[in-house]
Protein backbone atom coordinates (compact mmCIF):
# COMPACT_ATOMS: atom_id res chain seq x y z
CA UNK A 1 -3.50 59.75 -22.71
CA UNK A 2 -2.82 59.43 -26.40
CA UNK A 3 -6.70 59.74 -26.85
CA UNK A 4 -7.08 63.19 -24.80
CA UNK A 5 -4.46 64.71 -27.20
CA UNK A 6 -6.49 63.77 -30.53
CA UNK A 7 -9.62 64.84 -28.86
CA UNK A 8 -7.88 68.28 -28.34
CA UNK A 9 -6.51 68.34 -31.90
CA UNK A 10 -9.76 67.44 -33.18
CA UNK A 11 -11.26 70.12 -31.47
CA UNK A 12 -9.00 72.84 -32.11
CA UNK A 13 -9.51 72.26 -35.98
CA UNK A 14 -12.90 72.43 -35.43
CA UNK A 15 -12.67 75.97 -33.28
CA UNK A 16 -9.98 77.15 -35.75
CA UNK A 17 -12.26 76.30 -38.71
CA UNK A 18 -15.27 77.95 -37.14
CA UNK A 19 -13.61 80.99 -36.42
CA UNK A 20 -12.36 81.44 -39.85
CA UNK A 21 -15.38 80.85 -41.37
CA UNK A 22 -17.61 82.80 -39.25
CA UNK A 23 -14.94 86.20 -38.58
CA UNK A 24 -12.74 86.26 -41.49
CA UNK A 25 -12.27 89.83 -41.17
CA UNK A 26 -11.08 89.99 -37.67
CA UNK A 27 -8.39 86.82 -38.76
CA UNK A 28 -7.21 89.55 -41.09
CA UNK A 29 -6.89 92.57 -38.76
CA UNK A 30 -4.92 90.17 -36.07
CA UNK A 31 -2.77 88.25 -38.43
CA UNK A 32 -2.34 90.93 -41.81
CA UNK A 33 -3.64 94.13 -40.93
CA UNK A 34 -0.02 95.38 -40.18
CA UNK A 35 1.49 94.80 -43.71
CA UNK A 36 -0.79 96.79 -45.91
CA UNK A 37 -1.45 100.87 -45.77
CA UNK A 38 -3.97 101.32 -46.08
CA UNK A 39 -5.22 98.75 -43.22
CA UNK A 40 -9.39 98.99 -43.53
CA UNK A 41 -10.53 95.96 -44.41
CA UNK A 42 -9.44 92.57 -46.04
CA UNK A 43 -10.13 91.69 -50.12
CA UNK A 44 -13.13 90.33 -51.04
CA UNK A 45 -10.74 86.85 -52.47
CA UNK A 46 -8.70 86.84 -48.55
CA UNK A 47 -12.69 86.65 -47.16
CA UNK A 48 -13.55 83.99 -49.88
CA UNK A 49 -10.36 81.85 -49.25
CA UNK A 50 -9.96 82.20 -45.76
CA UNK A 51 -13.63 80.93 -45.58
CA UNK A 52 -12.45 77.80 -47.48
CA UNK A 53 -9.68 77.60 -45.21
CA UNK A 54 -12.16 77.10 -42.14
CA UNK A 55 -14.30 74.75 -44.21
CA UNK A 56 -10.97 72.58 -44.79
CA UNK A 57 -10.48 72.61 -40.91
CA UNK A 58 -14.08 71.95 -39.93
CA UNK A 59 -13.70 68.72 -42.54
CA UNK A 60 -10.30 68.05 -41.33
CA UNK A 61 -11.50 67.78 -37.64
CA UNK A 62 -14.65 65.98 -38.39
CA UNK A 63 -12.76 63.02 -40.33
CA UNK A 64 -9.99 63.07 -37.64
CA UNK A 65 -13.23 62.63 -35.27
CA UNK A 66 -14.35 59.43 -37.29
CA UNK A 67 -10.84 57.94 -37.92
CA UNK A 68 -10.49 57.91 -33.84
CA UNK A 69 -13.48 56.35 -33.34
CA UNK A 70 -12.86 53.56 -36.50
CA UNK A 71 -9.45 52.62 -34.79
CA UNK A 72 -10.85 52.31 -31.74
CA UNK A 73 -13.98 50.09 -32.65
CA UNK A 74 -11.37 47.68 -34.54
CA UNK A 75 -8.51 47.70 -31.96
């Protein structure tokens, strides 16, 4: 059971990731659209780090990927 939850947590970071790297601008309109005025598009450095922020997540999935199957070749 424990293993179908870190398979789902893996992949989530990895869907999360992808989707901030590949549509940073919709990210923006669902999650900060509503506090600015002028509302048209995100900053050129929100793209740039929210971009990085899916890169971390893709990573961050990836290695959870590996550590799963590590601690289950030496359990």
């Amino acid at each position: 059971m424990e293993y179908i939850v870190a398979a789902l947590i893996e992949i989530f970071f990895i869907v999360l990731g992808i989707f901030l790297y590949k549509q940073p601008e919709l990210f923006w309109r669902i999650t900060e659209s509503w506090k600015s005025y002028d509302a048209t598009e995100p900053s050129d450095s929100y793209v740039k780090s929210t971009r990085f922020g899916g890169i971390i997540c893709i990573i961050t999935g990836i290695v959870l990927i590996f550590i799963q199957i590590y601690l289950n070749i030496y359990e």
